[in-house]
Protein backbone atom coordinates (compact mmCIF):
# COMPACT_ATOMS: atom_id res chain seq x y z
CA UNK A 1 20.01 16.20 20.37
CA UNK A 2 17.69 16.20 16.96
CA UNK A 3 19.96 15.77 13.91
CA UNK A 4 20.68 18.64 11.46
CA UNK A 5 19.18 18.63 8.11
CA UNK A 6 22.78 17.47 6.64
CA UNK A 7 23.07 14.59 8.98
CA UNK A 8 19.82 13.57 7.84
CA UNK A 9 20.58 13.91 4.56
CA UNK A 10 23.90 11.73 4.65
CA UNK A 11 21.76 9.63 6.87
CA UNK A 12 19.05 9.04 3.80
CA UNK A 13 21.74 8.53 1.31
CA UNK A 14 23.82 5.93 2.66
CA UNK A 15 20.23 4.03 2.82
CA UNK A 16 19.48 4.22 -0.28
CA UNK A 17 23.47 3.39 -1.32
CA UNK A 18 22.91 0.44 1.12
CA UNK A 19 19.56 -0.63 -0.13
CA UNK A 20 20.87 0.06 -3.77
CA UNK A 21 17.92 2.41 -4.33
CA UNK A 22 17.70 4.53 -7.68
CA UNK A 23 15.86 7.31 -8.66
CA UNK A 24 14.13 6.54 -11.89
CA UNK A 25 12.42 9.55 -13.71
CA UNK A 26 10.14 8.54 -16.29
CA UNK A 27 8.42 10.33 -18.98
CA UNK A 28 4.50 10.59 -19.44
CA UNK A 29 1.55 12.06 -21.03
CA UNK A 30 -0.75 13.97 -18.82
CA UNK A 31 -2.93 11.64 -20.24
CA UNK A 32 -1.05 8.86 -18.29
CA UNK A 33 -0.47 11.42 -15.37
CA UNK A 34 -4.35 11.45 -15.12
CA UNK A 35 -4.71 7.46 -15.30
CA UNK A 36 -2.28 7.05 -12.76
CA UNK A 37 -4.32 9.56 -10.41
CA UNK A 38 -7.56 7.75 -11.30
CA UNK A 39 -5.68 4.02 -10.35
CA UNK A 40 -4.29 6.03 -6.90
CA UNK A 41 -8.04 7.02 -6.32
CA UNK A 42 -9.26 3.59 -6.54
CA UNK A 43 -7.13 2.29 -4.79
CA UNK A 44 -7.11 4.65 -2.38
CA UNK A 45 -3.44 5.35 -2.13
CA UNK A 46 -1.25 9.15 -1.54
CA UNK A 47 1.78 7.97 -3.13
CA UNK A 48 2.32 7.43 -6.73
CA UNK A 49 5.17 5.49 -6.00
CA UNK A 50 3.23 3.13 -4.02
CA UNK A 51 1.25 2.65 -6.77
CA UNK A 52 3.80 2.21 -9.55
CA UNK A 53 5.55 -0.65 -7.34
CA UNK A 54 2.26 -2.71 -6.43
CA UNK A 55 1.78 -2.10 -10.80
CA UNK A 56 5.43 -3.82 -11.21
CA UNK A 57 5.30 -6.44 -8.49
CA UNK A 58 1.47 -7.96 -10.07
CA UNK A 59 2.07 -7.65 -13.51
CA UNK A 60 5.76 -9.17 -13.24
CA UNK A 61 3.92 -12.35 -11.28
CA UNK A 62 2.17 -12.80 -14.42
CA UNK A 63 5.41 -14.13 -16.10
CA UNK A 64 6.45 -13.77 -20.08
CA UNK A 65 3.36 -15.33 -21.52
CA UNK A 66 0.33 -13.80 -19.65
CA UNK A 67 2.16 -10.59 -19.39
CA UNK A 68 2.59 -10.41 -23.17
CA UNK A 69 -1.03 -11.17 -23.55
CA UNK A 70 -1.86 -8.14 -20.68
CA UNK A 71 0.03 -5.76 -22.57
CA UNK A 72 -1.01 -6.47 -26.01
CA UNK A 73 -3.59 -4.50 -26.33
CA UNK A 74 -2.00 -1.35 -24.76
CA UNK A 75 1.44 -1.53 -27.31
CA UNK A 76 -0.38 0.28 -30.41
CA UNK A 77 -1.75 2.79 -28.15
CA UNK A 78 1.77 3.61 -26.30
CA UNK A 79 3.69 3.82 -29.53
CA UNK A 80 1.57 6.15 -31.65
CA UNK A 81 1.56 8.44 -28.68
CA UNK A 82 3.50 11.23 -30.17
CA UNK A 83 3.12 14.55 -28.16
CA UNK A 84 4.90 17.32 -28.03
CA UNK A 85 7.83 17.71 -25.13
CA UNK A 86 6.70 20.40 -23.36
CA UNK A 87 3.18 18.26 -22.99
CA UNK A 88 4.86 15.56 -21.32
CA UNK A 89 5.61 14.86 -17.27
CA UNK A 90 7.94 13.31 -15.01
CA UNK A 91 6.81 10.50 -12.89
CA UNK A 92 9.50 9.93 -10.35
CA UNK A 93 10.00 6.64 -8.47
CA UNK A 94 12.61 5.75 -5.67
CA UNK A 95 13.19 1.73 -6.62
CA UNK A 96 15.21 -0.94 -5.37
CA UNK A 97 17.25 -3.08 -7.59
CA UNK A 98 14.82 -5.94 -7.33
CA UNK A 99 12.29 -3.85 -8.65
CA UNK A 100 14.27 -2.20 -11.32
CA UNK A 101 15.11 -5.73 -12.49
CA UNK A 102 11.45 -6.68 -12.80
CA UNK A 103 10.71 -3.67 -14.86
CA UNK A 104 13.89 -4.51 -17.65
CA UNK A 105 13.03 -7.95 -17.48
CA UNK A 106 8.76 -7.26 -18.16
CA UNK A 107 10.71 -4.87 -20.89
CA UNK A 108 12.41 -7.97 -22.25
CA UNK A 109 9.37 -10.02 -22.59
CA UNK A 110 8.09 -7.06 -24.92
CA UNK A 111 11.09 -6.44 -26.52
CA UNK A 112 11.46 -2.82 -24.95
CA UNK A 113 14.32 -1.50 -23.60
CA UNK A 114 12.44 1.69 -22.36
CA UNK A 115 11.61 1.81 -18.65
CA UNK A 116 9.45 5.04 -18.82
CA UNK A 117 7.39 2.91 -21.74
CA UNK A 118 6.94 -0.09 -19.33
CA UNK A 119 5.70 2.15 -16.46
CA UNK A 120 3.17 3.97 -18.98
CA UNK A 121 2.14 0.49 -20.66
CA UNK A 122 1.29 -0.91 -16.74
CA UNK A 123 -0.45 2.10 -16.19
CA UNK A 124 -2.58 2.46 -19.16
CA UNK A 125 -3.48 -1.86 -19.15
CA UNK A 126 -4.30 -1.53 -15.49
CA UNK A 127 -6.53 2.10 -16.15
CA UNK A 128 -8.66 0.31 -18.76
CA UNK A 129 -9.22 -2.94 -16.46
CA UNK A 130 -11.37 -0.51 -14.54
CA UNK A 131 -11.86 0.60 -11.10
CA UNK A 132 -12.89 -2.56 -9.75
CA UNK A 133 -10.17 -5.27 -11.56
CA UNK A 134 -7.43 -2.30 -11.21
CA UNK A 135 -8.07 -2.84 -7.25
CA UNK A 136 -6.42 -6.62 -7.88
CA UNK A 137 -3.38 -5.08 -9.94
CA UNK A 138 -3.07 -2.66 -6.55
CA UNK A 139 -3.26 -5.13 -3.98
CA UNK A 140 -0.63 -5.32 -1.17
CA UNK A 141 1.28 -8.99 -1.04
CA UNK A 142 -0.05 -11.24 0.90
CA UNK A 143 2.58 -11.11 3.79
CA UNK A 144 3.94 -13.84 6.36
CA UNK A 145 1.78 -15.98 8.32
CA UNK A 146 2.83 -17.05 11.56
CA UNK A 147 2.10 -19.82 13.68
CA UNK A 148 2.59 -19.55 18.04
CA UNK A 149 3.58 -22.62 18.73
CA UNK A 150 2.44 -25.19 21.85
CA UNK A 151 5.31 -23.93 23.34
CA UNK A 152 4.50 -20.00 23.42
CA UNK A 153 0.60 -20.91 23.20
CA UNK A 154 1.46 -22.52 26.97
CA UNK A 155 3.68 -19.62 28.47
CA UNK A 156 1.34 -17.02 27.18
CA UNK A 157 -1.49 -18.64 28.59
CA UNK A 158 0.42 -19.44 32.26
CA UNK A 159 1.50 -15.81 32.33
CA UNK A 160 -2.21 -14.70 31.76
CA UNK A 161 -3.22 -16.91 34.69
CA UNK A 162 -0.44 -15.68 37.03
CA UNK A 163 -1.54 -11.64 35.82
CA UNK A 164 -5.14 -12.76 36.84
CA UNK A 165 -4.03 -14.58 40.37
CA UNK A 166 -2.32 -11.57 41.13
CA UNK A 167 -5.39 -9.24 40.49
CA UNK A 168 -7.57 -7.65 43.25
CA UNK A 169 -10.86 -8.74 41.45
CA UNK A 170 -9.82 -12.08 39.65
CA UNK A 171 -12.44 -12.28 36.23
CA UNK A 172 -12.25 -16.42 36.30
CA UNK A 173 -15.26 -15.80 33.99
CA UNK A 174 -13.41 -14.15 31.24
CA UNK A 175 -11.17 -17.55 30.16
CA UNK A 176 -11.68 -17.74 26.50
CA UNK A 177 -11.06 -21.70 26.08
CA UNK A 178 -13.48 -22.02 29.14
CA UNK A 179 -11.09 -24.57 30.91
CA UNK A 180 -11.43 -21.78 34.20
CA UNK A 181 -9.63 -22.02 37.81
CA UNK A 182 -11.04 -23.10 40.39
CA UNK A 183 -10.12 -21.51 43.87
CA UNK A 184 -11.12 -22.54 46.95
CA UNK A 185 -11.26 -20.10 50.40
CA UNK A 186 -10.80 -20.63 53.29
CA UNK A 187 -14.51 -19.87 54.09
């Protein structure tokens, strides 16, 4: 039986309790609004949230010195941004405490204690890199590489033998290290 929408709900809460998620609402231009659009079209990504995370997780690899020297040139810009309220918007972003951490800590390194003017300083830097350097700043992490071992290498390649003894029409031909079989009939 499908669950109800409240089930699901509790369900999708005690996740993000367990996961320590938090719902961080940030404040932005439209101006910013607009960048971030522009860096999700380059990168060809649906989620803004996806975006803002792959921002965090490059620039905070940079570390205190480059990242100071990244957003340098973006700090004037930020902080004479005075609009009005009502011209502002919300960026929301579901994070994890690991990437809540990076933001304060990237806020530390600039002496800001704002999150919303972190996530508007990453997007800005990253906009004016353009669409081609933005694409390394929205880059997925490189991920796990994994080895097969002798061990498996061996077992997978016995099972594939067995699979092709066992077929009607054995394709002896098809071997892809070219050792082959060789079966004899009784002619």
């Amino acid at each position: 039986m499908a669950m109800t929408p409240k089930e699901r709900d509790l369900k999708r809460r005690e996740k993000q309790e367990r996961l320590g998620e938090r719902d961080l609402r940030m404040k932005a231009t439209a101006a910013h609004t607009a960048q971030l659009a522009e860096l999700m079209a380059w990168g060809e990504m649906v989620e803004s949230s996806e975006a803002i995370t792959l921002l965090i997780y490059h620039a905070h690899k940079l570390g205190p010195e480059n990242f100071s020297f990244f957003a340098a040139g973006a700090q004037l810009e930020v902080e004479s941004d005075q609009h009005i309220k009502a011209e502002r918007t919300e960026i929301r972003l579901m994070a994890r405490r690991g990437t809540v951490q990076q933001i304060d800590e990237m806020g530390e390194w600039i002496n800001a204690n704002d999150r919303s003017f972190v996530i508007r300083l990453l997007i800005e830097r990253a906009h004016a890199l353009g669409p081609i350097q933005a694409l390394t700043l929205l880059s997925l992490p490189p991920r796990h590489k994994f080895a097969i071992s002798d061990s498996v290498a061996r077992t997978l390649y016995e099972w594939r033998m067995q699979r092709e003894l066992r077929s009607l029409n054995p394709m002896l031909g098809d071997d892809p290290d070219d050792t082959g079989l060789l079966l004899l009939g009784n002619g």
